[in-house]
Structures are given as structure tokens and as C-alpha cells.
PDB file of N, CA and C in Angstrom:
ATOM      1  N   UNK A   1      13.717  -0.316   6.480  1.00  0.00           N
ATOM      2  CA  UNK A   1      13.676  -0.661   5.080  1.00  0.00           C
ATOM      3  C   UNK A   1      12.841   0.396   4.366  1.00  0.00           C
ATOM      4  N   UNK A   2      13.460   0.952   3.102  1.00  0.00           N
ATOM      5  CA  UNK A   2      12.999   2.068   2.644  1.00  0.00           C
ATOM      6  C   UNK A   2      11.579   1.472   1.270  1.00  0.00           C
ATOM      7  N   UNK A   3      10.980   1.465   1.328  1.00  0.00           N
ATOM      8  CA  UNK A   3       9.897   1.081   0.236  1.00  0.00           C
ATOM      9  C   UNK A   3       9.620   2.093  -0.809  1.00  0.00           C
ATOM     10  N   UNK A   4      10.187   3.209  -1.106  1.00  0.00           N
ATOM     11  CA  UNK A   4      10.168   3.780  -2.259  1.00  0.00           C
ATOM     12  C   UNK A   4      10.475   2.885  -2.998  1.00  0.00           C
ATOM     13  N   UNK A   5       9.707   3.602  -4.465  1.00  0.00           N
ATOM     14  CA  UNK A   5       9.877   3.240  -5.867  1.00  0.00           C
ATOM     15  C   UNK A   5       9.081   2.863  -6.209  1.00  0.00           C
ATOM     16  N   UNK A   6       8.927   2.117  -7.085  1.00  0.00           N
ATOM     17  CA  UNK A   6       7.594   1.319  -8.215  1.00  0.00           C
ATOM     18  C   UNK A   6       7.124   0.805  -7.559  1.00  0.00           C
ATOM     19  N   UNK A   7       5.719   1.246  -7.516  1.00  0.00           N
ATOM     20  CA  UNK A   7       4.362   0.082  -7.079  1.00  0.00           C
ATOM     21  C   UNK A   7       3.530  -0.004  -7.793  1.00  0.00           C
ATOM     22  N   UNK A   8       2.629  -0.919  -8.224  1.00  0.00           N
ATOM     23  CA  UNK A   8       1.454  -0.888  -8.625  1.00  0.00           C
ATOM     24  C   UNK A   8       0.019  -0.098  -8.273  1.00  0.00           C
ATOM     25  N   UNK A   9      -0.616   0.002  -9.065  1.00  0.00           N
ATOM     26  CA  UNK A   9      -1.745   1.361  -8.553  1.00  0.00           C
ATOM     27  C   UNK A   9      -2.945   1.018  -9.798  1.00  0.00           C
ATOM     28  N   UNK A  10      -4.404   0.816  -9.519  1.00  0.00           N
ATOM     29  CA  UNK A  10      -5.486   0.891  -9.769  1.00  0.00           C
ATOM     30  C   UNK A  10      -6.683   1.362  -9.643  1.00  0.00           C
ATOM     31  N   UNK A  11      -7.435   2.011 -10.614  1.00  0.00           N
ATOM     32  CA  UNK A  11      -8.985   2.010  -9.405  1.00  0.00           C
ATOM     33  C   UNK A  11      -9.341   1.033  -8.916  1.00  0.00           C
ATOM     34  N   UNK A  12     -10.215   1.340  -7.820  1.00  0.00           N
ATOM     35  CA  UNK A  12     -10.896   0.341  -6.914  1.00  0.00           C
ATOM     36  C   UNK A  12     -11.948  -0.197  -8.171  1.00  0.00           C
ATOM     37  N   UNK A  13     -12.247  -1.393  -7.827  1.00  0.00           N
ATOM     38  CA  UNK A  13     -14.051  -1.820  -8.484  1.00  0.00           C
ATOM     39  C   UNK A  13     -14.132  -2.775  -6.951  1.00  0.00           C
ATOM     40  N   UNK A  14     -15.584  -3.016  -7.135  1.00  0.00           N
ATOM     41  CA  UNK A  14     -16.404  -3.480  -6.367  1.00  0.00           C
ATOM     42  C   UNK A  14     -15.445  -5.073  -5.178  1.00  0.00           C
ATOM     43  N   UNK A  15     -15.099  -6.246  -7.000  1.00  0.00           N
ATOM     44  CA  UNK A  15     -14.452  -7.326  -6.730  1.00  0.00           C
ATOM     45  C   UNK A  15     -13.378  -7.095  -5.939  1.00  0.00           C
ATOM     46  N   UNK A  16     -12.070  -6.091  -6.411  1.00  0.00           N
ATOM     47  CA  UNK A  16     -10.941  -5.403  -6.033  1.00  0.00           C
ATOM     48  C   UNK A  16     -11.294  -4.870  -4.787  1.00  0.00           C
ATOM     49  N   UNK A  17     -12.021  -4.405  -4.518  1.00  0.00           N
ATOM     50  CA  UNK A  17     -12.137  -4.071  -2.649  1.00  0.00           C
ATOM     51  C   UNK A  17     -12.283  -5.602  -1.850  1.00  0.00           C
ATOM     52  N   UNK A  18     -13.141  -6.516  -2.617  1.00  0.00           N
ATOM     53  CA  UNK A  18     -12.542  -7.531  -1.318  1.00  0.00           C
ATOM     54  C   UNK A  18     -11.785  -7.983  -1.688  1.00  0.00           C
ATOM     55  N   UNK A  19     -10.808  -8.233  -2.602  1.00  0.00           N
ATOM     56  CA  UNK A  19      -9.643  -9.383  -3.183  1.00  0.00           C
ATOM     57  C   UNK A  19      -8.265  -8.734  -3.505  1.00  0.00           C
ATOM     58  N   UNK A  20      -7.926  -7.067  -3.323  1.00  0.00           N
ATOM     59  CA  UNK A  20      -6.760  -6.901  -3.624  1.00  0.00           C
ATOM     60  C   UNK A  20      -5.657  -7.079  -3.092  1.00  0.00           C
ATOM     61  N   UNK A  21      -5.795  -7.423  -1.742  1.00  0.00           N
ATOM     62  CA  UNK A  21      -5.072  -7.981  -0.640  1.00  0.00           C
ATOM     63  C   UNK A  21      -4.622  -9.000  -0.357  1.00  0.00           C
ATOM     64  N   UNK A  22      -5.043  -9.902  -1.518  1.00  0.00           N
ATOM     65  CA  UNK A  22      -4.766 -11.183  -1.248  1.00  0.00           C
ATOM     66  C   UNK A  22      -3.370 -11.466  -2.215  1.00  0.00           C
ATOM     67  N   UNK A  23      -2.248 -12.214  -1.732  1.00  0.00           N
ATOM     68  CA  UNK A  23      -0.958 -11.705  -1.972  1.00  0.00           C
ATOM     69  C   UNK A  23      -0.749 -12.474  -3.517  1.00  0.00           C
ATOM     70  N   UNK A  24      -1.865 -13.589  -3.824  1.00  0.00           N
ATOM     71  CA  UNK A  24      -1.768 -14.325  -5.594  1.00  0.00           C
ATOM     72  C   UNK A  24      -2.018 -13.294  -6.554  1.00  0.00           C
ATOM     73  N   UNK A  25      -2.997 -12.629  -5.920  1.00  0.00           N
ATOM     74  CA  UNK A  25      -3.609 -11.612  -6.971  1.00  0.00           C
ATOM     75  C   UNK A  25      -2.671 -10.945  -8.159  1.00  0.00           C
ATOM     76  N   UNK A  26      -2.948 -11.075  -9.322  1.00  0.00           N
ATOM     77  CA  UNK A  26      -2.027 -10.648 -10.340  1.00  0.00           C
ATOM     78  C   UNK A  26      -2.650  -9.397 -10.508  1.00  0.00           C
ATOM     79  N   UNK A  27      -1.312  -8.549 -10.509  1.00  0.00           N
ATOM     80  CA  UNK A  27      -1.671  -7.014 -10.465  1.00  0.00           C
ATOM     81  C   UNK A  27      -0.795  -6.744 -11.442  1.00  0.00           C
ATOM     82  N   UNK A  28      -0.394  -7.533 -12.377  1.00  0.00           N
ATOM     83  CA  UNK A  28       0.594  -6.912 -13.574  1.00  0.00           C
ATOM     84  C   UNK A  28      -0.344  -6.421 -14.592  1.00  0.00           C
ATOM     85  N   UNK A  29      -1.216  -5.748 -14.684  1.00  0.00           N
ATOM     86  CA  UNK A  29      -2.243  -5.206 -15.940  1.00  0.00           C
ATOM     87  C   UNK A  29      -1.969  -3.627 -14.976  1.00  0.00           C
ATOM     88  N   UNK A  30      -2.011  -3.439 -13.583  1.00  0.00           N
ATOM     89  CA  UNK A  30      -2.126  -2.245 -13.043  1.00  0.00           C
ATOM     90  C   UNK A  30      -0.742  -1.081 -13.393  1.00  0.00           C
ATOM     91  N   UNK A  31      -1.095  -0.095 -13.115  1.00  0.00           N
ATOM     92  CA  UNK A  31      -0.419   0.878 -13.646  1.00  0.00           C
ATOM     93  C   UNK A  31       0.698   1.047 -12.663  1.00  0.00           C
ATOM     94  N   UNK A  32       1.918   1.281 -13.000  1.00  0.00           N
ATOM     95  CA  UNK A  32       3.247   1.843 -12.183  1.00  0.00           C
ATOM     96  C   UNK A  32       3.221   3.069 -11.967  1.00  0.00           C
ATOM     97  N   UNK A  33       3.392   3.045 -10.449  1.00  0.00           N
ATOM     98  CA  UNK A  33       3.286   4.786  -9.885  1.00  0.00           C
ATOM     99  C   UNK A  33       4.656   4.564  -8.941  1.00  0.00           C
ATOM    100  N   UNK A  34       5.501   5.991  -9.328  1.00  0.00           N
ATOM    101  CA  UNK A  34       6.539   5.983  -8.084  1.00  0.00           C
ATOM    102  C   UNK A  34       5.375   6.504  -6.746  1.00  0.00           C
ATOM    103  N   UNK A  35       6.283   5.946  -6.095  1.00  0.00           N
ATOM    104  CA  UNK A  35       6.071   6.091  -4.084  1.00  0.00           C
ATOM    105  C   UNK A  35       7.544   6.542  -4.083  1.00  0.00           C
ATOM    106  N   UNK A  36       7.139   7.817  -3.143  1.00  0.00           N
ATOM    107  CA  UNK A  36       6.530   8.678  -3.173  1.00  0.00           C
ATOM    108  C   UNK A  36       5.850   9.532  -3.869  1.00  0.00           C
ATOM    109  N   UNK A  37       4.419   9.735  -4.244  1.00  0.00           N
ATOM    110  CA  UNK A  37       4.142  10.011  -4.925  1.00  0.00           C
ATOM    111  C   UNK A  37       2.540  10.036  -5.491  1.00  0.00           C
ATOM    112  N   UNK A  38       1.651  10.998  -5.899  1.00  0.00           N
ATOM    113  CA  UNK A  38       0.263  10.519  -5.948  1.00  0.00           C
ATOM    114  C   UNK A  38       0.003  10.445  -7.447  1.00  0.00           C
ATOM    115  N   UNK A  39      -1.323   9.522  -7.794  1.00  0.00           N
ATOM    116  CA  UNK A  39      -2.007   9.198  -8.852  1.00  0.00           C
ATOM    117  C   UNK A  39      -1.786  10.015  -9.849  1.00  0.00           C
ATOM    118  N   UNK A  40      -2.360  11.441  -9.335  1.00  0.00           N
ATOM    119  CA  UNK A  40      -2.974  12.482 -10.037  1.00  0.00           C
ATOM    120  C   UNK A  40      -1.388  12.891 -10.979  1.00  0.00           C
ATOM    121  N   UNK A  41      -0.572  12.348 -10.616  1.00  0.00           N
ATOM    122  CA  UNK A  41       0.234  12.931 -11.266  1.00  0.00           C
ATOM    123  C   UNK A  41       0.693  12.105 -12.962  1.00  0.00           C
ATOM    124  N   UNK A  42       0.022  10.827 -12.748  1.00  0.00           N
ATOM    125  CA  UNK A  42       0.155  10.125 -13.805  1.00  0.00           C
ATOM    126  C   UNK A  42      -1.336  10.595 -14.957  1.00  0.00           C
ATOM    127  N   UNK A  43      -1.182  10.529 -16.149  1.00  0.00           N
ATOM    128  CA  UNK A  43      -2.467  11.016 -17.114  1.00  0.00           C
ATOM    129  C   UNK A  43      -3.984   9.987 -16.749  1.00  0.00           C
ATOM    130  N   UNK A  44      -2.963   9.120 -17.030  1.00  0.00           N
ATOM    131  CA  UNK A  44      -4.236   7.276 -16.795  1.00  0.00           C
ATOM    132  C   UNK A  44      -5.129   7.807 -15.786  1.00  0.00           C
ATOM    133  N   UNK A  45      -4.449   8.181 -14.596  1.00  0.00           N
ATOM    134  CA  UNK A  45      -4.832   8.171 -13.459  1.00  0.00           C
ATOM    135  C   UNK A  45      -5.415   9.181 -12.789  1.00  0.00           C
ATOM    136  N   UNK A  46      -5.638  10.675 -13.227  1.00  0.00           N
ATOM    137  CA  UNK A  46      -5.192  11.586 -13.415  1.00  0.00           C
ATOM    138  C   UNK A  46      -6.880  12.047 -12.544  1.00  0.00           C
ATOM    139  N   UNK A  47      -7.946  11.374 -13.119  1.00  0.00           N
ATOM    140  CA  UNK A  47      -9.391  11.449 -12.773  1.00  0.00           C
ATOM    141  C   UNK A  47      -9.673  10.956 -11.577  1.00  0.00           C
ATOM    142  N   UNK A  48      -9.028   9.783 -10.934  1.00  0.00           N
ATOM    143  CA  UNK A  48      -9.803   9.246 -10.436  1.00  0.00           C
ATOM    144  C   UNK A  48      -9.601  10.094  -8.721  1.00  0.00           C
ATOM    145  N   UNK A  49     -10.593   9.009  -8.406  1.00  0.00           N
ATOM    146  CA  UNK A  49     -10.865   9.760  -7.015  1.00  0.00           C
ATOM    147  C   UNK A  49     -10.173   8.766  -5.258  1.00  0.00           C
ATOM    148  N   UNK A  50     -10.114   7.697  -5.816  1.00  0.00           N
ATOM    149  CA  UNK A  50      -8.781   6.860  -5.055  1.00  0.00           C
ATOM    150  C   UNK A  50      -8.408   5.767  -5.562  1.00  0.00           C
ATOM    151  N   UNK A  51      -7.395   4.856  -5.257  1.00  0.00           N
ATOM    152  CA  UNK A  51      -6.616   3.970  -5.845  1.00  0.00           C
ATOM    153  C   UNK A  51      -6.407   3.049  -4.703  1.00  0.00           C
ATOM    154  N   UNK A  52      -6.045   1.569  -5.629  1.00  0.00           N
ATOM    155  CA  UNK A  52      -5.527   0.609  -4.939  1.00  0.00           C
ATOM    156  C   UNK A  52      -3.708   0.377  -4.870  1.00  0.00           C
ATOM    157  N   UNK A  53      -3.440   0.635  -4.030  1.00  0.00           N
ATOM    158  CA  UNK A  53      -1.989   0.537  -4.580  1.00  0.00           C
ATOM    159  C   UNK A  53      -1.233  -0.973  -3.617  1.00  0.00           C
ATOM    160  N   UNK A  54       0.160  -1.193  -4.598  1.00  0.00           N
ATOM    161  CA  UNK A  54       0.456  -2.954  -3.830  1.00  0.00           C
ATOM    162  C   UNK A  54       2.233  -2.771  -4.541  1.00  0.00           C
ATOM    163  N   UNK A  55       2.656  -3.421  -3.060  1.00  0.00           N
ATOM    164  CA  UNK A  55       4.084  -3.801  -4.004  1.00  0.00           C
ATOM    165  C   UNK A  55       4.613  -4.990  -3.524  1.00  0.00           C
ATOM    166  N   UNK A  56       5.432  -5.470  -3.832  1.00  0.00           N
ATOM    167  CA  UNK A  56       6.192  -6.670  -2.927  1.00  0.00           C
ATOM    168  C   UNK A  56       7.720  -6.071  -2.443  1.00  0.00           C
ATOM    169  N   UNK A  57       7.892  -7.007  -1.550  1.00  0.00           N
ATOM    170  CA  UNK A  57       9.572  -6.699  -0.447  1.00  0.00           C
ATOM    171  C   UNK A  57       9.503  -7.811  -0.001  1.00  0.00           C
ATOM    172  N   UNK A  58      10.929  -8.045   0.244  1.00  0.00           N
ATOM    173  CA  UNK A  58      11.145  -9.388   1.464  1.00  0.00           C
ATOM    174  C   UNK A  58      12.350  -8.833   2.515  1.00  0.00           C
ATOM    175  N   UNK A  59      11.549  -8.678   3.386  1.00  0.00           N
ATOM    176  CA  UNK A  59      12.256  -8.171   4.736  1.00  0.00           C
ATOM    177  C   UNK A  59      13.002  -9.354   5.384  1.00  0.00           C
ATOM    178  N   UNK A  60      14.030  -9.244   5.672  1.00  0.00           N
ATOM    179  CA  UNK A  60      14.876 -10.444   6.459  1.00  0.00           C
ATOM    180  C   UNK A  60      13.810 -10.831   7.908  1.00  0.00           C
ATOM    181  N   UNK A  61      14.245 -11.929   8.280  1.00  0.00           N
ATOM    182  CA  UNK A  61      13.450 -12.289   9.606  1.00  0.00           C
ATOM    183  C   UNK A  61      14.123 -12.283  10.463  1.00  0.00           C
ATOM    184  N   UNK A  62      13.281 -11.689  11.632  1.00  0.00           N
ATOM    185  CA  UNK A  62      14.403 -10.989  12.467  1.00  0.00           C
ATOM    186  C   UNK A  62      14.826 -12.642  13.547  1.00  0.00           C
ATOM    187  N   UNK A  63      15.780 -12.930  14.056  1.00  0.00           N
ATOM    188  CA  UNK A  63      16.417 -13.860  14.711  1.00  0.00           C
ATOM    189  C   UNK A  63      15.526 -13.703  16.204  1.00  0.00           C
ATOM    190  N   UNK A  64      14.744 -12.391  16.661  1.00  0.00           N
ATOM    191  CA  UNK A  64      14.367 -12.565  17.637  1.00  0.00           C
ATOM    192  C   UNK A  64      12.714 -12.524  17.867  1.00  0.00           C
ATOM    193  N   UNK A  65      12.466 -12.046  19.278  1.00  0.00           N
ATOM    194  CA  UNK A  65      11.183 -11.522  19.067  1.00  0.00           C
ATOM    195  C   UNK A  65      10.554 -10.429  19.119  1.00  0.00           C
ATOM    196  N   UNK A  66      11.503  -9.912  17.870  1.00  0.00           N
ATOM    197  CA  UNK A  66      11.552  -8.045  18.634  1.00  0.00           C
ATOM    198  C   UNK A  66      10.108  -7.696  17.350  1.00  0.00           C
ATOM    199  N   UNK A  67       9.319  -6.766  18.219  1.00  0.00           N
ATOM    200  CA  UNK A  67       8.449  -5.937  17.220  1.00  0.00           C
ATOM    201  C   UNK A  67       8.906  -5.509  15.725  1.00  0.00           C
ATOM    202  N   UNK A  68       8.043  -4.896  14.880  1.00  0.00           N
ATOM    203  CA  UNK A  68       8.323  -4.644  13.707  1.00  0.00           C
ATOM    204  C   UNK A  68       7.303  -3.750  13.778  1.00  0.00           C
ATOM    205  N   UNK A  69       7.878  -2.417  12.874  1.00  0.00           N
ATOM    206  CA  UNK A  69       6.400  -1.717  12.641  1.00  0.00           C
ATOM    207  C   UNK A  69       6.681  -1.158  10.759  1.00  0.00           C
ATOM    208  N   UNK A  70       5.770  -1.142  10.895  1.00  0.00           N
ATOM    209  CA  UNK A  70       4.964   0.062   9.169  1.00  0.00           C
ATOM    210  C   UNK A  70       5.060   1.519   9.702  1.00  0.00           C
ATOM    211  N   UNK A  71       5.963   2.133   8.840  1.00  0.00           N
ATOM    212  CA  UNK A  71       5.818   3.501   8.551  1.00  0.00           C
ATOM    213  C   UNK A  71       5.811   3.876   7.798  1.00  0.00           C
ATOM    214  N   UNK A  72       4.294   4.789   7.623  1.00  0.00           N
ATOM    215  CA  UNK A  72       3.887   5.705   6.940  1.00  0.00           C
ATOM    216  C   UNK A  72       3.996   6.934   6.567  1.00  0.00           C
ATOM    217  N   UNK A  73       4.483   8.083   5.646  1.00  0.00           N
ATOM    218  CA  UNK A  73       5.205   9.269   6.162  1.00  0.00           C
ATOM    219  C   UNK A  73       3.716  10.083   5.523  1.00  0.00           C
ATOM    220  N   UNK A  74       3.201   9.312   4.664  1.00  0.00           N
ATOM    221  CA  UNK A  74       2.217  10.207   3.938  1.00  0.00           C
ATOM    222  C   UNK A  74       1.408   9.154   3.253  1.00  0.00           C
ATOM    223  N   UNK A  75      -0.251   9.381   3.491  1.00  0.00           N
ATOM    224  CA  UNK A  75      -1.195   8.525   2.897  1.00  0.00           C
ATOM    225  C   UNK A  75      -1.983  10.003   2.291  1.00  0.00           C
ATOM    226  N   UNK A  76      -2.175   9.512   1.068  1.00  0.00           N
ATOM    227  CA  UNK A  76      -3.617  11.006   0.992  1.00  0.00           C
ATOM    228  C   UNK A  76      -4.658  10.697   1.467  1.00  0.00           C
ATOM    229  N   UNK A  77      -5.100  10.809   2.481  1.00  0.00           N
ATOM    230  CA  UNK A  77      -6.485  10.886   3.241  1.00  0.00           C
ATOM    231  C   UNK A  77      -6.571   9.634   3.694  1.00  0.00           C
ATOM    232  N   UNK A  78      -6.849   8.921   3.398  1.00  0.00           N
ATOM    233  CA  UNK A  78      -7.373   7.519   4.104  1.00  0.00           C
ATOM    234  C   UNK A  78      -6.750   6.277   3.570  1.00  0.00           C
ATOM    235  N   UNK A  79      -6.159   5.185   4.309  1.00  0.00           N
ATOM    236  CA  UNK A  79      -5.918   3.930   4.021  1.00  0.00           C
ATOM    237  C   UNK A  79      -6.373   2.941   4.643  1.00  0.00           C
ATOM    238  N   UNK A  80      -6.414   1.137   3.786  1.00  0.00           N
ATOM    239  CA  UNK A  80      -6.170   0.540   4.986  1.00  0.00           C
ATOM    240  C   UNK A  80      -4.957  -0.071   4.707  1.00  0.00           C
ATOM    241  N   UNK A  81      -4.157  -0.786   5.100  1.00  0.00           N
ATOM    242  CA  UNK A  81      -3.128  -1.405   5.111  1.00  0.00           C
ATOM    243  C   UNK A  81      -3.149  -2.868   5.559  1.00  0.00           C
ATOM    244  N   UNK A  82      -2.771  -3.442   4.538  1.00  0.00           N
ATOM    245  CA  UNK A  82      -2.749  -5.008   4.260  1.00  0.00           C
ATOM    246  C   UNK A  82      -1.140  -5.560   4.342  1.00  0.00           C
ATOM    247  N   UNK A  83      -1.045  -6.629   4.791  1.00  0.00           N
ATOM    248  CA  UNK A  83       0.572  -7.227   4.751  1.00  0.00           C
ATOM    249  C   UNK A  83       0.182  -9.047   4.810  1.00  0.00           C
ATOM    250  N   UNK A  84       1.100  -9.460   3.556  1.00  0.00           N
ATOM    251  CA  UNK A  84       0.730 -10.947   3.564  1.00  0.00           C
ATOM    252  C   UNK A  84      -0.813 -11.593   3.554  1.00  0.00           C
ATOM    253  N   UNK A  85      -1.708 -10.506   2.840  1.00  0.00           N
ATOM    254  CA  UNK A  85      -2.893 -10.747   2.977  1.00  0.00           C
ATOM    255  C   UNK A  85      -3.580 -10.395   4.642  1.00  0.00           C
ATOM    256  N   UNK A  86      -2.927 -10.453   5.353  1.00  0.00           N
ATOM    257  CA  UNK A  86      -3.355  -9.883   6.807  1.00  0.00           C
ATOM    258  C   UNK A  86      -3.520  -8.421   7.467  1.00  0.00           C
ATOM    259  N   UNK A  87      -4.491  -7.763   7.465  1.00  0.00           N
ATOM    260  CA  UNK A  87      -5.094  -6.406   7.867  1.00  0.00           C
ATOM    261  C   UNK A  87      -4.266  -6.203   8.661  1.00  0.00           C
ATOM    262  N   UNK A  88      -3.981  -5.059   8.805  1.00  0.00           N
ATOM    263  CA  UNK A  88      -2.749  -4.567   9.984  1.00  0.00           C
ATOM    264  C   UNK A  88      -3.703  -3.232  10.679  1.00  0.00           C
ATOM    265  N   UNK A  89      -4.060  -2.281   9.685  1.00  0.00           N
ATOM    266  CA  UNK A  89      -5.358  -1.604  10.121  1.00  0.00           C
ATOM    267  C   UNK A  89      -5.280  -0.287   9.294  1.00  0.00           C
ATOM    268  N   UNK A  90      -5.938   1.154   9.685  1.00  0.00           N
ATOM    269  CA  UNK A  90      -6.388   1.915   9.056  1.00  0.00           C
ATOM    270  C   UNK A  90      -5.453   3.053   8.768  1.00  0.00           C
ATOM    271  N   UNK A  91      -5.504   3.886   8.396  1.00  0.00           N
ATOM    272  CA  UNK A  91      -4.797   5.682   8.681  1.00  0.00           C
ATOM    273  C   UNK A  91      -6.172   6.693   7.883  1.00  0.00           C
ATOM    274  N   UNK A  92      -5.997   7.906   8.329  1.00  0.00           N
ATOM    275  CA  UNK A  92      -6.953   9.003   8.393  1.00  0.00           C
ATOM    276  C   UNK A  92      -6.011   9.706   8.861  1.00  0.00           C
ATOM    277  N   UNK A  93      -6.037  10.569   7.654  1.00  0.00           N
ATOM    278  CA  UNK A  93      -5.197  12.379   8.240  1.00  0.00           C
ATOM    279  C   UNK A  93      -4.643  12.724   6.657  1.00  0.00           C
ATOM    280  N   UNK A  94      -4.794  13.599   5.905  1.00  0.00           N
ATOM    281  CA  UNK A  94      -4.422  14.031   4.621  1.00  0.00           C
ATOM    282  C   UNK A  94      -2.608  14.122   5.056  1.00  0.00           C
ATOM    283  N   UNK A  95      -1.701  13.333   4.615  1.00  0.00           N
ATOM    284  CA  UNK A  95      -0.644  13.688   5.223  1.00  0.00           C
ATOM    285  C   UNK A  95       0.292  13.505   6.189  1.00  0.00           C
ATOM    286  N   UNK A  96      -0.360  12.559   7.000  1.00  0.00           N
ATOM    287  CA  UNK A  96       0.488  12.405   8.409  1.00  0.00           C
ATOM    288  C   UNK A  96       1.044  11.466   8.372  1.00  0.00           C
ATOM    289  N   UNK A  97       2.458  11.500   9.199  1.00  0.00           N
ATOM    290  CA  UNK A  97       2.671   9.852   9.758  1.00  0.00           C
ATOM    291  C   UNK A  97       1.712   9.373   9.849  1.00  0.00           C
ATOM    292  N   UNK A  98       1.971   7.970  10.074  1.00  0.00           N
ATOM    293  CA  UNK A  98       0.890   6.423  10.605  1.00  0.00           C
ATOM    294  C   UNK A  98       2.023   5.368  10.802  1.00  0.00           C
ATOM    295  N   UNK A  99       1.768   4.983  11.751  1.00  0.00           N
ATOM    296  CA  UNK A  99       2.836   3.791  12.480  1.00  0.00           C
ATOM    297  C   UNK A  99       1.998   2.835  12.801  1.00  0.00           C
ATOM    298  N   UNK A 100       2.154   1.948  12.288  1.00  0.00           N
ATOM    299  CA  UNK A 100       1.283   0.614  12.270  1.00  0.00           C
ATOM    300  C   UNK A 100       2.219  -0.545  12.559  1.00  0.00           C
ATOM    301  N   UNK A 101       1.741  -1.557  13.832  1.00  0.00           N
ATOM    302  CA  UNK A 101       2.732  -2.531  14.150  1.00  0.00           C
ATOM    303  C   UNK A 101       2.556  -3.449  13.143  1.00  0.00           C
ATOM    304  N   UNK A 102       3.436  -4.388  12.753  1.00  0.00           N
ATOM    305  CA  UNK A 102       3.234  -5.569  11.446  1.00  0.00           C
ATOM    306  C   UNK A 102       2.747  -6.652  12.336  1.00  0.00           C
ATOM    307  N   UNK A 103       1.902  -7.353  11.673  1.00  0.00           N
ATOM    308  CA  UNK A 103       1.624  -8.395  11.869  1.00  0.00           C
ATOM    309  C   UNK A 103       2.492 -10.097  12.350  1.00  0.00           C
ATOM    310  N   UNK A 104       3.755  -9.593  11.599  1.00  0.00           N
ATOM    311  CA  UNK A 104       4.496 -10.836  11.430  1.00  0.00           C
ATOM    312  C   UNK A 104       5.827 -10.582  11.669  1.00  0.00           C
TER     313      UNK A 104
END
């Protein structure tokens, strides 16, 4: 499943580092950024020094019990990665894949 396109994107504040993950959270005030794609390229956004970014999908469920993973083709520098409110875990590398198994 391809996850390009519109996501939401914010600075961090203090509250927003522990609560942006949580899947109620209304993020319709935050700014639309295409994915693929970084901040800096929007004006709003243009300063800052990292962002929160969030989108929604509904992936079919798979009939079995086969794995699922997250792929990443490109994070700028550091993430963590959240799904359904549940930590899945980190990436570090300006650039790289990151393959992260899903949670669910």
C-alpha cells in the first residue's frame, strides 16, 4: 500500500510530543505537506527544525496470520513511528530505508 500524498505536518511543542500519537487527536488546524516530500519546502514551515507529521489509511485485514511491515524509503534524520496509537519504533539515517514490522 502506497501512502503518498497529503499528510498533516506540525511543529512539535512540549504537549504534542506526548499526545500526537494518539489516533482522536484533531490535527485539522495542522498544515498539508505532500509525502514525499520535506517541510522546508512549504513557506509556513520553511524555519523549523523538525515536524510532527500524521495521516490516516485503512489497510484491509489480512484473512491470515501473515506479518505486515512499514516501509520507509526516506525519513530526514530521525523518526519514531506510531500506528493506532501503538509505538512500532525508531529510524536514524538521513535518508535510508527503515522497515519496521506493524504492530497489528
Amino acid at each position: 500500500m502506497d501512502l503518498s500524498g497529503t499528510w498533516r505536518a506540525t511543529p512539535p511543542s512540549e504537549e504534542l510530543r506526548r499526545t500526537f500519537h494518539e489516533p482522536e487527536l484533531d490535527d485539522r488546524s495542522w498544515h498539508p505537506i505532500e509525502v514525499p516530500g520535506h517541510w522546508a519546502h512549504v513557506p509556513e514551515m520553511a524555519s523549523e527544525r523538525a515536524m510532527l507529521h500524521r495521516t490516516r489509511f485503512h489497510a484491509p485485514k489480512p484473512d491470515d496470520e501473515r506479518r505486515r511491515w512499514l516501509r520507509f524509503d526516506g525519513i530526514s534524520q530521525q523518526g519514531d513511528i506510531w500506528l493506532n496509537g501503538g509505538y512500532v519504533g525508531d529510524t536514524d539515517g538521513y535518508f535510508v530505508p527503515h522497515v519496521l514490522r506493524s504492530p497489528t
